[in-house]
C-alpha atoms as a PDB file:
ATOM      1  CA  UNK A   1      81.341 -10.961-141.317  1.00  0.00           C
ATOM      2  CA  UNK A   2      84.590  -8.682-141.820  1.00  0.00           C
ATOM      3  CA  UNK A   3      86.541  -8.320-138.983  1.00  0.00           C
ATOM      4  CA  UNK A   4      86.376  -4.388-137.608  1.00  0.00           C
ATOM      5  CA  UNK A   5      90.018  -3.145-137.514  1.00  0.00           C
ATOM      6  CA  UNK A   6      92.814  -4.042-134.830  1.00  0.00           C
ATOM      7  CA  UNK A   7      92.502  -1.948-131.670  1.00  0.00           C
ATOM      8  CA  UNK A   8      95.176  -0.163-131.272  1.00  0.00           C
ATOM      9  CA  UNK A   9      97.560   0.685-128.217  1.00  0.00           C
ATOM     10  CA  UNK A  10      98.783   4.262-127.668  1.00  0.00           C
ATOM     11  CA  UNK A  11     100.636   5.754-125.525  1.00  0.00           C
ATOM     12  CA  UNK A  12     100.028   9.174-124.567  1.00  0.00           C
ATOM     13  CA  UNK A  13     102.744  11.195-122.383  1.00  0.00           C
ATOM     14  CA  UNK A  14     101.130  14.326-120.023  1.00  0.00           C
ATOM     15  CA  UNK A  15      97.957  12.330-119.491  1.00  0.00           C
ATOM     16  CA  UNK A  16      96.835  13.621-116.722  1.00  0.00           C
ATOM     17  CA  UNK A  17      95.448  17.312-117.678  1.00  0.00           C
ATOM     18  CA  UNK A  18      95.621  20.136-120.735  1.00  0.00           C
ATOM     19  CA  UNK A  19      95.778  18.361-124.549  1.00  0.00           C
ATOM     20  CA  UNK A  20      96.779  14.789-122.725  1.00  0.00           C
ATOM     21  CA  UNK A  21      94.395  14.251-120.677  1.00  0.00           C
ATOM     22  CA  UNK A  22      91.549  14.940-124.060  1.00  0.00           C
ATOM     23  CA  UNK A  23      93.833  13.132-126.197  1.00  0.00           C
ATOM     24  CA  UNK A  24      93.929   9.756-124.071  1.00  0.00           C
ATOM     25  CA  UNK A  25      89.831  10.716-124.132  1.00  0.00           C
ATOM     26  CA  UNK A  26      89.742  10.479-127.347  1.00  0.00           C
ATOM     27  CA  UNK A  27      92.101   7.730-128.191  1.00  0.00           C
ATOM     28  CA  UNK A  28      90.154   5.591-125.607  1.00  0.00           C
ATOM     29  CA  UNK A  29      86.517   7.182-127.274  1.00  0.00           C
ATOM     30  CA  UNK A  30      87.805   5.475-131.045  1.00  0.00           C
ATOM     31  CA  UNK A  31      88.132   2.273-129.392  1.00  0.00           C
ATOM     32  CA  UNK A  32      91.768   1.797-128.424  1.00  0.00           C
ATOM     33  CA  UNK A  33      94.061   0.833-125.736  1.00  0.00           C
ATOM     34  CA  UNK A  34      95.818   4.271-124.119  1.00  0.00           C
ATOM     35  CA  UNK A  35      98.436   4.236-121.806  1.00  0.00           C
ATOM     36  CA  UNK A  36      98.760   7.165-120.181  1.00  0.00           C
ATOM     37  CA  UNK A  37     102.042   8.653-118.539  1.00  0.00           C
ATOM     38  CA  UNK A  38     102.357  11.577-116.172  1.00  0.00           C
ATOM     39  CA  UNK A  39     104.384  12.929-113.285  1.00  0.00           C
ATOM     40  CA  UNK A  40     101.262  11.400-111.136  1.00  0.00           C
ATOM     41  CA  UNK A  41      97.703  10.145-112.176  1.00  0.00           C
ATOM     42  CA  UNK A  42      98.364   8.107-114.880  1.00  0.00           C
ATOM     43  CA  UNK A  43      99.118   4.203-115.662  1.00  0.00           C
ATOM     44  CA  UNK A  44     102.971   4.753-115.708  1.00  0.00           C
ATOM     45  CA  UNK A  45     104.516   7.571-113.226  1.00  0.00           C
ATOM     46  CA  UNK A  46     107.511   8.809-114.374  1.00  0.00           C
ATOM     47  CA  UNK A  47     109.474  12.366-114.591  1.00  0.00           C
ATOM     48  CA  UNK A  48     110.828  13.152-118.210  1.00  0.00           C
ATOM     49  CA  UNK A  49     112.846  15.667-116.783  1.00  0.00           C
ATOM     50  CA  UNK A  50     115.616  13.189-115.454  1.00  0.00           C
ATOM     51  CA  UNK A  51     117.500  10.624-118.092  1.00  0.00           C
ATOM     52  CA  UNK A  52     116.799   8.369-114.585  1.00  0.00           C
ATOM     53  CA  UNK A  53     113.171   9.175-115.175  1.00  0.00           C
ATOM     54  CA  UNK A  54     113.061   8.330-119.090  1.00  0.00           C
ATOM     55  CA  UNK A  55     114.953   5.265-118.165  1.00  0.00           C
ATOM     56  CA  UNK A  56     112.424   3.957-115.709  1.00  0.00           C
ATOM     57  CA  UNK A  57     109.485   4.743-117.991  1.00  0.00           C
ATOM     58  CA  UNK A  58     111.492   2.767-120.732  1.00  0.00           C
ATOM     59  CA  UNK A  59     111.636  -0.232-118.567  1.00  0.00           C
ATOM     60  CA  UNK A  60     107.357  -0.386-117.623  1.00  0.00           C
ATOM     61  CA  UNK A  61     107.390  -0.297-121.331  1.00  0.00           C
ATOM     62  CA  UNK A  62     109.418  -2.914-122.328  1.00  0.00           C
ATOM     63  CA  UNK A  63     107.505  -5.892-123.943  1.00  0.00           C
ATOM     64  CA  UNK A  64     104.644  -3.830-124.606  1.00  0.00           C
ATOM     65  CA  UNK A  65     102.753  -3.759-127.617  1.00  0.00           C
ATOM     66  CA  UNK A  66     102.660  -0.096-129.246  1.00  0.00           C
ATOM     67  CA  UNK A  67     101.214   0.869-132.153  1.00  0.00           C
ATOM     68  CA  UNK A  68     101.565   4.792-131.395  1.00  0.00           C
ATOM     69  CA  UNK A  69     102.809   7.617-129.254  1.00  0.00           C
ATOM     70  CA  UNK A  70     101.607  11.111-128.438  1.00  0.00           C
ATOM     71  CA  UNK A  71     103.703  13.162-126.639  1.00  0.00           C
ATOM     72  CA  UNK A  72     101.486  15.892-125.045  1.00  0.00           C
ATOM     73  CA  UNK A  73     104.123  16.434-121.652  1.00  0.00           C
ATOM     74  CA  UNK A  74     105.967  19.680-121.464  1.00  0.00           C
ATOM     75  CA  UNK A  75     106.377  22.704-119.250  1.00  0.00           C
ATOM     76  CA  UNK A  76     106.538  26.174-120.036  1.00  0.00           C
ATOM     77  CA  UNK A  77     108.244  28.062-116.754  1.00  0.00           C
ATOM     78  CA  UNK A  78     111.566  29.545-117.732  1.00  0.00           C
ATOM     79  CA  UNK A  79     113.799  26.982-116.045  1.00  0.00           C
ATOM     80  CA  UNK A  80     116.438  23.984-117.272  1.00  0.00           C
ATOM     81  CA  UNK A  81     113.255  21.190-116.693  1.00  0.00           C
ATOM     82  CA  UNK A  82     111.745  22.492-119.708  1.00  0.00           C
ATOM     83  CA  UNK A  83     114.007  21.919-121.888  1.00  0.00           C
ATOM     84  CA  UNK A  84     114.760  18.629-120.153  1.00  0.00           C
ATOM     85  CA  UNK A  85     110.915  17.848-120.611  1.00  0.00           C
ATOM     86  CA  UNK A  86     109.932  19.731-123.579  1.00  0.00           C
ATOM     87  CA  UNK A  87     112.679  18.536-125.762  1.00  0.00           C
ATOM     88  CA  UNK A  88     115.158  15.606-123.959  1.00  0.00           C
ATOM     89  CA  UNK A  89     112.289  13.823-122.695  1.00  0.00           C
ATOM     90  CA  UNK A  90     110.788  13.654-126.043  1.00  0.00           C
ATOM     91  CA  UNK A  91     113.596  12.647-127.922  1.00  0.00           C
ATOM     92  CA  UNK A  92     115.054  10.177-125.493  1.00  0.00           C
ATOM     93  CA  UNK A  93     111.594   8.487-124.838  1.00  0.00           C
ATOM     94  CA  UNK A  94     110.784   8.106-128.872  1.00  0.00           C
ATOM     95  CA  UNK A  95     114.024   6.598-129.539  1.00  0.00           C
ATOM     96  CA  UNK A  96     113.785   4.219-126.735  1.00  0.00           C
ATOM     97  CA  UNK A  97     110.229   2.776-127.952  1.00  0.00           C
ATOM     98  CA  UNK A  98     111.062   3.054-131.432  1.00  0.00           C
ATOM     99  CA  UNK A  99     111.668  -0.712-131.334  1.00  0.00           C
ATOM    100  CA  UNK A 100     108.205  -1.237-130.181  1.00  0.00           C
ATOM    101  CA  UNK A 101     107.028   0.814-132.813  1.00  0.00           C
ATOM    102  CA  UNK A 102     108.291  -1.181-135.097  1.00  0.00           C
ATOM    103  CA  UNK A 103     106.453  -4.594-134.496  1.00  0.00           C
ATOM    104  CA  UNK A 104     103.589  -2.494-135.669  1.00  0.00           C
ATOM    105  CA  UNK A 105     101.894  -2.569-138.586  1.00  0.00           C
ATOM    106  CA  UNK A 106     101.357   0.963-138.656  1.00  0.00           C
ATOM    107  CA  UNK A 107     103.467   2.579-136.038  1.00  0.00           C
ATOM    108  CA  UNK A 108     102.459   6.471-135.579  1.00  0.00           C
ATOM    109  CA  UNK A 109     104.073   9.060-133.499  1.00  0.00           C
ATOM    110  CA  UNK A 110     102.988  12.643-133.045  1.00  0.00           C
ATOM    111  CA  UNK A 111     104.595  15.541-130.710  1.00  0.00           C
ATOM    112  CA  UNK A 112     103.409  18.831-129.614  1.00  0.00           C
ATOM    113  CA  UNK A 113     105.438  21.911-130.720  1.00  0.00           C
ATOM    114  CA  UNK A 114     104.043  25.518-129.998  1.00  0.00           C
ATOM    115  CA  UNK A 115     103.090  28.294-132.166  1.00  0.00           C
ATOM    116  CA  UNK A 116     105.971  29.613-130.070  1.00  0.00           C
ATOM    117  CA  UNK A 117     108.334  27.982-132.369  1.00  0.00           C
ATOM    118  CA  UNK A 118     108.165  30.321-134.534  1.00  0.00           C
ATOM    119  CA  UNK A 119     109.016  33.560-132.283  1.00  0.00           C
ATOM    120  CA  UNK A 120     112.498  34.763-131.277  1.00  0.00           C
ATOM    121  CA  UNK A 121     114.751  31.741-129.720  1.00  0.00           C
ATOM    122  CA  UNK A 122     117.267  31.117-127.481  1.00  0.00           C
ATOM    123  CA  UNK A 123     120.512  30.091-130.510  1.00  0.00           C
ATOM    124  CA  UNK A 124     122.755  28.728-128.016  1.00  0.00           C
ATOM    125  CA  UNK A 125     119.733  26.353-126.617  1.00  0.00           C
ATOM    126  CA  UNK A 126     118.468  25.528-129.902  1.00  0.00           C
ATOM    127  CA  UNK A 127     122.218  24.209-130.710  1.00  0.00           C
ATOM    128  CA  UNK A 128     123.109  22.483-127.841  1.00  0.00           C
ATOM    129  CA  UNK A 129     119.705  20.446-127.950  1.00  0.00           C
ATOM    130  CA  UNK A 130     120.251  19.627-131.626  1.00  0.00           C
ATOM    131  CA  UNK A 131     123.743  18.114-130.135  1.00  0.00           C
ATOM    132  CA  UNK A 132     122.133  16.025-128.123  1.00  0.00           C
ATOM    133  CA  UNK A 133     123.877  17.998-124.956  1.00  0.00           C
ATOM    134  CA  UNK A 134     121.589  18.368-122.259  1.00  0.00           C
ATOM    135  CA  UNK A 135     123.816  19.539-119.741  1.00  0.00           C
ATOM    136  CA  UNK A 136     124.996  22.457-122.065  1.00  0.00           C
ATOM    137  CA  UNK A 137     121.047  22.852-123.043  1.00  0.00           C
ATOM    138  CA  UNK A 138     119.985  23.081-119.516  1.00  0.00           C
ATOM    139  CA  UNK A 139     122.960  25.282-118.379  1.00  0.00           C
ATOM    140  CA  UNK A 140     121.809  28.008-121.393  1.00  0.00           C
ATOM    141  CA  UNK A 141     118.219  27.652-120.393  1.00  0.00           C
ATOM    142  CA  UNK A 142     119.580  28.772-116.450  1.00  0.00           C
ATOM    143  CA  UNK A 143     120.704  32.107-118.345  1.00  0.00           C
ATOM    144  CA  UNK A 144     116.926  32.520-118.839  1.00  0.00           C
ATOM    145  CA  UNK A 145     117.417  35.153-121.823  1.00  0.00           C
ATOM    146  CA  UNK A 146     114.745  37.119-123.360  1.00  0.00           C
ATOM    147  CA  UNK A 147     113.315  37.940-126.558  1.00  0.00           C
ATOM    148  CA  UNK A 148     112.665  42.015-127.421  1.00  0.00           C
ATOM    149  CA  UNK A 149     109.707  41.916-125.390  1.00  0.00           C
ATOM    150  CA  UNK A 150     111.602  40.970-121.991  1.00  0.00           C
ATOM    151  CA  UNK A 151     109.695  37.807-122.054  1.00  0.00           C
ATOM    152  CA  UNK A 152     112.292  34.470-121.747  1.00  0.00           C
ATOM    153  CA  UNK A 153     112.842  32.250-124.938  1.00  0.00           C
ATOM    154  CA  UNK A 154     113.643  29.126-122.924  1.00  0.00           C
ATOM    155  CA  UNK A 155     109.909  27.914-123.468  1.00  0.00           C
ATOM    156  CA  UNK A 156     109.761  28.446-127.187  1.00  0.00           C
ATOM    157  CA  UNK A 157     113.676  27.334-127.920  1.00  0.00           C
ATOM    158  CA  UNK A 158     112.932  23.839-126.644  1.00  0.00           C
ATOM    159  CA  UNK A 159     109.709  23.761-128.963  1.00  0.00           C
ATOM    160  CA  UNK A 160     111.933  24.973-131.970  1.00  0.00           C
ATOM    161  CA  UNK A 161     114.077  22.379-131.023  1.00  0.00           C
ATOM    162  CA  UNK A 162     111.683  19.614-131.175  1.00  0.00           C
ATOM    163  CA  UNK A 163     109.979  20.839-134.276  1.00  0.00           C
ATOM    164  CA  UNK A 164     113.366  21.026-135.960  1.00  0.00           C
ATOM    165  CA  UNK A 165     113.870  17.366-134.729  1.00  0.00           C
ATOM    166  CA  UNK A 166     110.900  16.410-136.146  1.00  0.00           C
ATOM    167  CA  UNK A 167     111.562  17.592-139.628  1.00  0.00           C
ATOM    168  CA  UNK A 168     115.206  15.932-139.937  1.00  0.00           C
ATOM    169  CA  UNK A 169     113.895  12.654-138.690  1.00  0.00           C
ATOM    170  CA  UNK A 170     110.539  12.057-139.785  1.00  0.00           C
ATOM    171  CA  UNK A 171     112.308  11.337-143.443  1.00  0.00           C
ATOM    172  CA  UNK A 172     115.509   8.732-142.231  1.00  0.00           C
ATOM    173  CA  UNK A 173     115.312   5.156-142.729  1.00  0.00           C
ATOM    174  CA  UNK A 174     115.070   4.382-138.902  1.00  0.00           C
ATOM    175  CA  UNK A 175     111.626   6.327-138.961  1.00  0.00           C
ATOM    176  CA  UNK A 176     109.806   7.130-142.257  1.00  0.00           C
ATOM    177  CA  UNK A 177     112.226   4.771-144.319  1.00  0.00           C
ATOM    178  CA  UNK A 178     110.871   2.046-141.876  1.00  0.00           C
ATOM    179  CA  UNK A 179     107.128   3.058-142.026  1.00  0.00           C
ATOM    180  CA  UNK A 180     107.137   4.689-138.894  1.00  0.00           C
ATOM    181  CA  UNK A 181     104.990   8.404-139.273  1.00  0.00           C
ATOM    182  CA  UNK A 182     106.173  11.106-137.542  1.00  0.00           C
ATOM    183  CA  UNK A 183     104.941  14.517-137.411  1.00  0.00           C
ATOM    184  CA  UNK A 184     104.036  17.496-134.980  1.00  0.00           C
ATOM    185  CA  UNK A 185     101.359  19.506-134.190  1.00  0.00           C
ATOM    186  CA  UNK A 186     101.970  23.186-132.710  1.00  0.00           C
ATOM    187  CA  UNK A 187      98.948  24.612-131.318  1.00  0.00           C
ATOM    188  CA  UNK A 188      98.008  28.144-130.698  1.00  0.00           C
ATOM    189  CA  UNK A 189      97.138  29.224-127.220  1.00  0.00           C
ATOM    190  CA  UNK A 190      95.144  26.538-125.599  1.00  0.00           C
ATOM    191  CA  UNK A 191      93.106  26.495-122.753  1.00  0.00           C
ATOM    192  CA  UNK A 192      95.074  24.338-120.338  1.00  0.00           C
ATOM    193  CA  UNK A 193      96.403  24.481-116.647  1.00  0.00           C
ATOM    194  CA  UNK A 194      99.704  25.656-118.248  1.00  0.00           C
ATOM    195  CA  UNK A 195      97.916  28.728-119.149  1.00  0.00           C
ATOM    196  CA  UNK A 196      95.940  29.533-116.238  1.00  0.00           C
ATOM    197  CA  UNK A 197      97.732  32.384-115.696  1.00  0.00           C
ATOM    198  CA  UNK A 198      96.354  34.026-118.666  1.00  0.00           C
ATOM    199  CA  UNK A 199      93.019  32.277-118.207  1.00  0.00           C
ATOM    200  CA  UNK A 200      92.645  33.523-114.951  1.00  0.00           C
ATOM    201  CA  UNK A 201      93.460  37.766-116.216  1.00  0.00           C
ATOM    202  CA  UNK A 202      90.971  39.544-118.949  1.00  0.00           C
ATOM    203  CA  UNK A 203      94.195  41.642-118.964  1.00  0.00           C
ATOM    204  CA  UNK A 204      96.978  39.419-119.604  1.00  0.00           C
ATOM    205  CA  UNK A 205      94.590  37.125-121.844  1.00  0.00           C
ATOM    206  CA  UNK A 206      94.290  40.686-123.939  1.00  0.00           C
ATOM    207  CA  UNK A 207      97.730  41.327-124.393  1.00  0.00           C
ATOM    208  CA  UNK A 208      98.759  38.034-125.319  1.00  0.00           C
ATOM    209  CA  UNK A 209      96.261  37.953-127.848  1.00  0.00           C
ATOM    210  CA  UNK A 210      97.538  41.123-129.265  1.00  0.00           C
ATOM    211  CA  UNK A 211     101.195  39.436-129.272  1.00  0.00           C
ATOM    212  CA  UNK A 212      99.574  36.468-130.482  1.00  0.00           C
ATOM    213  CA  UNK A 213      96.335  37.095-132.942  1.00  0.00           C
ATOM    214  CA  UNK A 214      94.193  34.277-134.410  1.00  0.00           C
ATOM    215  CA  UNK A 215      90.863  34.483-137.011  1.00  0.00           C
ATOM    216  CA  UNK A 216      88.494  34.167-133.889  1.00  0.00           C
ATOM    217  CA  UNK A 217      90.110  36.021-131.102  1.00  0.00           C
ATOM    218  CA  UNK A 218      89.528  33.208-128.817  1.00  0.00           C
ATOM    219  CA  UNK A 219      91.326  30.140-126.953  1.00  0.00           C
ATOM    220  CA  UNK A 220      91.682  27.028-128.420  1.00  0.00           C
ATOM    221  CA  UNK A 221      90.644  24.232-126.775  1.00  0.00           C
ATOM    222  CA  UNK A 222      92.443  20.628-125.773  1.00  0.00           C
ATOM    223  CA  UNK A 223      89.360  18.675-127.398  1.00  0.00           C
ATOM    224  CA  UNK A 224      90.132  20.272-130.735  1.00  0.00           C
ATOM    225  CA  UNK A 225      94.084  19.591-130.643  1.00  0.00           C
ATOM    226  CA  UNK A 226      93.391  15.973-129.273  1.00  0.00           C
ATOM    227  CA  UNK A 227      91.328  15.296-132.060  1.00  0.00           C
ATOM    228  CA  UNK A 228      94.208  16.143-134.734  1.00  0.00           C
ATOM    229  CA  UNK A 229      96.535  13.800-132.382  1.00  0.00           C
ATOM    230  CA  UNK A 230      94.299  11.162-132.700  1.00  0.00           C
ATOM    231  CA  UNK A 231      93.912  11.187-136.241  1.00  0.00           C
ATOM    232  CA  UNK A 232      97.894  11.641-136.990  1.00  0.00           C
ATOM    233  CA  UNK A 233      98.243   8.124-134.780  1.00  0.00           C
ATOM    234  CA  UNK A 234      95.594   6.570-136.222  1.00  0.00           C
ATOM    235  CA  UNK A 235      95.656   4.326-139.116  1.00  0.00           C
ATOM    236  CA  UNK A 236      93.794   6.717-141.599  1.00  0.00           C
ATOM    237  CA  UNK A 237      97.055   8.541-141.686  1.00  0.00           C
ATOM    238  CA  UNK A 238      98.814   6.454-144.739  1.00  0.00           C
ATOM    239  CA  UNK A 239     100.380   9.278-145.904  1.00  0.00           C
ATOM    240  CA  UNK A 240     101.835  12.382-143.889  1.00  0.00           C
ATOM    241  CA  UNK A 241     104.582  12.652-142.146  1.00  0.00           C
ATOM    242  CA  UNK A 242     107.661  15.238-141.737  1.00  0.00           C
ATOM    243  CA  UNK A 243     105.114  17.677-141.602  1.00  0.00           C
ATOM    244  CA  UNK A 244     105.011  20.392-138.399  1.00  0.00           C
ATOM    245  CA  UNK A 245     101.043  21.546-137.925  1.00  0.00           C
ATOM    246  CA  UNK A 246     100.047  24.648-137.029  1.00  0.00           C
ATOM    247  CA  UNK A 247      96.473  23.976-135.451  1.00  0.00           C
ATOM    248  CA  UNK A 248      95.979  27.600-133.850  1.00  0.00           C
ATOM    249  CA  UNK A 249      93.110  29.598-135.642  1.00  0.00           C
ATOM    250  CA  UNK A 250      95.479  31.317-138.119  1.00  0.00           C
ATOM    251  CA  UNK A 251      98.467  32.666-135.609  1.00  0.00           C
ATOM    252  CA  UNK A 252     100.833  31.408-137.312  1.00  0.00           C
ATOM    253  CA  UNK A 253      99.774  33.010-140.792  1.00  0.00           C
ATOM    254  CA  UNK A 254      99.140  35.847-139.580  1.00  0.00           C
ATOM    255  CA  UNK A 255     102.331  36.206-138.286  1.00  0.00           C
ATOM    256  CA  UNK A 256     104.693  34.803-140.899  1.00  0.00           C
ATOM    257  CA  UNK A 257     102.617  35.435-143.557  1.00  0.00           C
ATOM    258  CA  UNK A 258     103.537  33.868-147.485  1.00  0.00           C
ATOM    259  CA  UNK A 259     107.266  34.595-146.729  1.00  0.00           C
ATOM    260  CA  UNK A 260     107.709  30.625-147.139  1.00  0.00           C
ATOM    261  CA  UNK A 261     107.197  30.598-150.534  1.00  0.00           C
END
């Protein structure tokens, strides 16, 4: 008889709730290890928000075998710890396990942006995050400045930031050059605890949805983004990488339109 394929171990960040919490569901539902890491509730504790934080999640990993990553943690109040979390905790944790990535055969990472990537950003965040300068990033995010509708850019800066991260290091040799698959997905408006607010108001849900339009002119759901995750880690994904995915009923082409091309 053939031998099925290797289970596989993942590690998903944000396990505990929203597009984590379905995504370790589904990992685990395939057939595969999950480790899941949170603030609380989940196999390794640990607050991405603090370089201290990273660091202590680094060291429960050490040894471990990985085979893939999902990083689902992130924050959307207008304060400093979202870019900390959104962008610095990404970054910091993925180049710490890349190592362990790389005793894989096929090593898979894949981060959540935002449809929010593409809306007015914060420049001076945007920069100091590509610089790698998290005090300067965190100090602009304090400024909390806001986009022509009054509503504050720190949110969707850090999530340009990461996408933008993505794209200029998916193709180097220490990542795709070395077989390691990296992409992002940015959802549309998902029905998570990070949106209750809107969840919670007919109103509010209304006018983002105006702000925001998609095909359906509905929520998404985490079960439908976790299932993209899963198959971007998984080893049925030979081939893409680099590549920022807009899973969000159409927003984002409605929005931007063909102006890409």
């Amino acid at each position: 008889m053939t031998p099925g394929p290797r289970p596989r171990t993942t590690l998903v960040t944000g396990s505990a709730s929203g597009i984590g919490a379905a995504t370790a569901h589904a990992v685990r539902a395939a057939g595969h290890t999950v480790i899941g890491l949170d603030r609380d509730g989940a196999d390794i504790r640990a607050d991405l928000a603090t370089p201290n934080g990273r660091l202590a999640a680094l060291g429960e990993l050490a040894g471990t075998r990985l085979d893939a990553v999902i990083a689902c943690a992130g924050l959307r109040a207008p304060t400093p710890d979202t870019v900390s979390v959104n962008y610095f905790g990404v970054v910091d944790l993925l180049t710490g396990l890349r190592p362990l990535l790389l005793d894989s055969p096929a090593p898979r990472v894949a981060v959540i942006s935002s449809v929010a990537s593409i809306l007015a950003v914060d420049d001076a965040i945007v920069s100091a995050c590509r610089d790698g300068d998290e005090p300067r990033a965190r100090r602009e995010a304090s400024a909390v400045r806001v986009n022509p509708d009054g509503r504050p850019m720190v949110y969707a800066s850090s999530k340009a930031a990461l996408a933008a991260w993505v794209r200029r290091t998916a193709p180097t040799h220490g990542w795709g050059g070395s077989g390691i698959l990296l992409n992002a997905v940015a959802p549309g408006t998902i029905a998570t605890p990070m949106m209750s607010d809107l969840t919670g108001s007919p109103e509010l849900l209304e006018d983002w949805l105006r702000r925001l339009p998609n095909t359906a002119d509905r929520l998404g759901q985490p079960e439908e983004i976790a299932a993209l995750l899963t198959w971007l880690t998984g080893v049925e994904n030979s081939m893409l990488t680099g590549q920022v995915i807009f899973a969000d009923l159409g927003t984002e082409a409605m929005l931007r339109g063909d102006t890409l091309w």
